[in-house]
C-alpha atoms as a PDB file:
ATOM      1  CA  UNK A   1      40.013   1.714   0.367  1.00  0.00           C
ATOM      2  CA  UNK A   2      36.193   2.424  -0.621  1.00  0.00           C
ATOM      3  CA  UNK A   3      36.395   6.245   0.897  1.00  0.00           C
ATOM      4  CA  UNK A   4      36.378   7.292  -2.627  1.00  0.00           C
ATOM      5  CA  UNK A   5      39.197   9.514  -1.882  1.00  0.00           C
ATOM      6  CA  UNK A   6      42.601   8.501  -4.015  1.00  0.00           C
ATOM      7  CA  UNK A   7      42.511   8.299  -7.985  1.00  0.00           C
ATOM      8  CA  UNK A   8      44.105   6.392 -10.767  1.00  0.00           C
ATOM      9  CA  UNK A   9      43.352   3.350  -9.719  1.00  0.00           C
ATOM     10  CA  UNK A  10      40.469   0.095  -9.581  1.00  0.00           C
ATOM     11  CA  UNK A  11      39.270  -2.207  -6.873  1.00  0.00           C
ATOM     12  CA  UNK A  12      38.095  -5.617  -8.061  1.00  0.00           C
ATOM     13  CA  UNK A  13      36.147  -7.502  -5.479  1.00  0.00           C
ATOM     14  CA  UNK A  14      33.738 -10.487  -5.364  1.00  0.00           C
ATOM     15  CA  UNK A  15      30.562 -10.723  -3.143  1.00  0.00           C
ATOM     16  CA  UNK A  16      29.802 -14.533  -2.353  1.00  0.00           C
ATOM     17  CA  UNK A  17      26.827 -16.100  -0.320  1.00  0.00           C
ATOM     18  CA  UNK A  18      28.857 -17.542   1.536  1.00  0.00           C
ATOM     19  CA  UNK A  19      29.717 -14.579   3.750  1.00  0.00           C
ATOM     20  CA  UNK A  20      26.314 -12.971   4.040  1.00  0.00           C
ATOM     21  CA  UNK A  21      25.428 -15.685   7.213  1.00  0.00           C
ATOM     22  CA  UNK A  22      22.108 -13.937   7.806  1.00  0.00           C
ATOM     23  CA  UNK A  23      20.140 -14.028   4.281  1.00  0.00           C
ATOM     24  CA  UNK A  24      18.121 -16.563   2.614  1.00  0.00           C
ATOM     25  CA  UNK A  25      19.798 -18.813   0.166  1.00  0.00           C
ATOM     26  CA  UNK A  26      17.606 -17.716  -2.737  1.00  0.00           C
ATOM     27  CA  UNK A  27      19.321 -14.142  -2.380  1.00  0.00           C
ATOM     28  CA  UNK A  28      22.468 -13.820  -4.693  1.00  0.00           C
ATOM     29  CA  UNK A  29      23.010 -10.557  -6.355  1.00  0.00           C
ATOM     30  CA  UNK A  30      25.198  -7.544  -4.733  1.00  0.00           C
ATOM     31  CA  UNK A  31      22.931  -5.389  -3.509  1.00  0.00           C
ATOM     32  CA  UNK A  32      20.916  -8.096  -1.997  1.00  0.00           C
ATOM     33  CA  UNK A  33      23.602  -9.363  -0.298  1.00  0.00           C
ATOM     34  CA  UNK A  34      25.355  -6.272   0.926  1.00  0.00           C
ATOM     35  CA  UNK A  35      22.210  -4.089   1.539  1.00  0.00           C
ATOM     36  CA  UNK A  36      22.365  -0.464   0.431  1.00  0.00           C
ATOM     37  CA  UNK A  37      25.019   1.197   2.687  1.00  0.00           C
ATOM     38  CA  UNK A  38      27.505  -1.596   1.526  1.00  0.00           C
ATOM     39  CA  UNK A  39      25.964  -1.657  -1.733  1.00  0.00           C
ATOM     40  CA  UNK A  40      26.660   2.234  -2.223  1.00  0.00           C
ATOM     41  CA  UNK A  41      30.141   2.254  -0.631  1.00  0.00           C
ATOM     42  CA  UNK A  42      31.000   0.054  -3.730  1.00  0.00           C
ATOM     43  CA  UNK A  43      29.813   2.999  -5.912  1.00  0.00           C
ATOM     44  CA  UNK A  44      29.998   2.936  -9.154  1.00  0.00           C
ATOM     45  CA  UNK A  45      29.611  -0.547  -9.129  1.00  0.00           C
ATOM     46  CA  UNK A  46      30.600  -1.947 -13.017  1.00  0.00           C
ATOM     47  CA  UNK A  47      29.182  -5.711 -13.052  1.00  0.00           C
ATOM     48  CA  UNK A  48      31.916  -7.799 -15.112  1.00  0.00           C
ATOM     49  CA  UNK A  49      30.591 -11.170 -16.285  1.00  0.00           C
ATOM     50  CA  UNK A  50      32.455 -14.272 -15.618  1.00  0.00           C
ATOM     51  CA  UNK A  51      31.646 -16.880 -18.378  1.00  0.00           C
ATOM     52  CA  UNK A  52      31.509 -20.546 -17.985  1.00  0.00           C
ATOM     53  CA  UNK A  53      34.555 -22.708 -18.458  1.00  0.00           C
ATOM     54  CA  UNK A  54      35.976 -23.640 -21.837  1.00  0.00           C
ATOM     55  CA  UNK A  55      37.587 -27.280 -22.137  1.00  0.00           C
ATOM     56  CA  UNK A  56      41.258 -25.945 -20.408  1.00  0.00           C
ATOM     57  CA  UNK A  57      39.630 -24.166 -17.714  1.00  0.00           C
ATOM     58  CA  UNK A  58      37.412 -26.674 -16.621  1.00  0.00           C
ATOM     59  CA  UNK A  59      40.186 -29.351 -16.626  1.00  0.00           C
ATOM     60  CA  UNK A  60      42.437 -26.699 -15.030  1.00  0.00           C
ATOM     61  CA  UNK A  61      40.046 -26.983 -12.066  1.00  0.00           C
ATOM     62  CA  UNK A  62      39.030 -30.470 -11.952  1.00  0.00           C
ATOM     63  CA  UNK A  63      43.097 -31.030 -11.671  1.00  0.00           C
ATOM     64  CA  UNK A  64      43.170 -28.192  -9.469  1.00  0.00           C
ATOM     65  CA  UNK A  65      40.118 -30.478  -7.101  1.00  0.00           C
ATOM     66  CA  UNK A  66      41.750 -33.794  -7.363  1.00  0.00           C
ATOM     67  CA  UNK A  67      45.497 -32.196  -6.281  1.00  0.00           C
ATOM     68  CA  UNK A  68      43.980 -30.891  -3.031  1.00  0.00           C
ATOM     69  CA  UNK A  69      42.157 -33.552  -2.340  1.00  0.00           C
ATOM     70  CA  UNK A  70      38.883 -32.172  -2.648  1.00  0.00           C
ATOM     71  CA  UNK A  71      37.211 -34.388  -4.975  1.00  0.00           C
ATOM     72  CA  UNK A  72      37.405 -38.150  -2.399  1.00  0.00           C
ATOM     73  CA  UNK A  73      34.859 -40.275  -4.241  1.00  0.00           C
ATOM     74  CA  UNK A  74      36.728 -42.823  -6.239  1.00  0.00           C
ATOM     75  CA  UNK A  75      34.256 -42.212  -9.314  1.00  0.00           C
ATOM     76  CA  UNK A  76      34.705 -38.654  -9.272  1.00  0.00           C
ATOM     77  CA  UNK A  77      38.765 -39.660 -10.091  1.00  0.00           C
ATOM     78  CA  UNK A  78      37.232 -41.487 -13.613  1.00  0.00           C
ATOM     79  CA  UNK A  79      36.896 -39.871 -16.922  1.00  0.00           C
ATOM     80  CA  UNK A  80      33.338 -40.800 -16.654  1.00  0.00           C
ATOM     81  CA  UNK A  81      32.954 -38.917 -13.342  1.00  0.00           C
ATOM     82  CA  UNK A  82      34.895 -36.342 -14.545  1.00  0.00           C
ATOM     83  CA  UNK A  83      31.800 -36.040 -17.472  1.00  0.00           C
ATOM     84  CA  UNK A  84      29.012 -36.109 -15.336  1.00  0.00           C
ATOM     85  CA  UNK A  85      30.436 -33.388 -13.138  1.00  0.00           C
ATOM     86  CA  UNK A  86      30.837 -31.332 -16.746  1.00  0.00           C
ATOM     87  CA  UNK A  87      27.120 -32.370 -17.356  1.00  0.00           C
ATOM     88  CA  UNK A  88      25.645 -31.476 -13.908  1.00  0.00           C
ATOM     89  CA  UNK A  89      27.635 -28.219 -13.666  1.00  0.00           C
ATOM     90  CA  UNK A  90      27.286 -26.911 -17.309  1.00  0.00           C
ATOM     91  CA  UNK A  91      31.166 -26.030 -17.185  1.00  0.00           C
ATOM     92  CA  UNK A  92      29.450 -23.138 -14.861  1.00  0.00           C
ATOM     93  CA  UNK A  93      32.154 -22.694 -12.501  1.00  0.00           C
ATOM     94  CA  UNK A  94      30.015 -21.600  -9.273  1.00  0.00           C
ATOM     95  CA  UNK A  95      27.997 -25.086  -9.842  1.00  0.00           C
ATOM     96  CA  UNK A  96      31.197 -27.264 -10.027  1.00  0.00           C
ATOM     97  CA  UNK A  97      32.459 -25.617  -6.580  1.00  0.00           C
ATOM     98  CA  UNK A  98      29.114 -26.664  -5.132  1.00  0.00           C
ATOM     99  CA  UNK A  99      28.594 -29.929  -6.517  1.00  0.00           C
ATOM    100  CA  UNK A 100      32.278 -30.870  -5.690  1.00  0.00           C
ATOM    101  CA  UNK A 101      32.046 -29.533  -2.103  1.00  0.00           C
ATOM    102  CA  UNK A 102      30.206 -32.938  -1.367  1.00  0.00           C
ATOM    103  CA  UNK A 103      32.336 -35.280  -3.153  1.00  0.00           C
END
């Protein structure tokens, strides 16, 4: 798939810290975490930025949290714990995953 050998067509990936089991935490960005032969198998690599949530999104995903089960503190259920996890993530959606991976 990366052999750069077919046309008319686009790969979309994601690179996540979460798979690179062998770096420091403090490292996040691609080339970082894949090191320059994975880095430059990606080639050309076109950065796309991923804003943070807007009011539907973000209430999208808390649903999306509460459904599976993910978000098991009782106060996390409330419209006031629903706020504070808008206020400690910043709507960023990276920082809600993390914060509600403990809840």
């Amino acid at each position: 798939m990366v052999c750069n050998d077919w046309n008319g067509g686009a790969i979309v990936t994601t690179v996540a810290q979460t798979g690179s089991l062998f770096t420091p935490s403090s490292v996040y960005l691609p080339h970082e975490l894949l090191g320059k032969k994975g880095f430059d198998a990606l080639d050309p690599f076109i950065p796309i930025q991923v804003p943070n949530y807007d009011e539907r999104e973000f209430e999208s995903c808390y649903q999306y949290y509460i459904d599976r089960n993910w978000l098991q503190h009782e106060k996390a259920r409330t419209e006031e714990g629903k706020k504070e996890l808008q206020f400690l993530s910043n709507w960023n959606p990276r920082e809600l995953e993390k914060i509600c991976a403990f809840l």
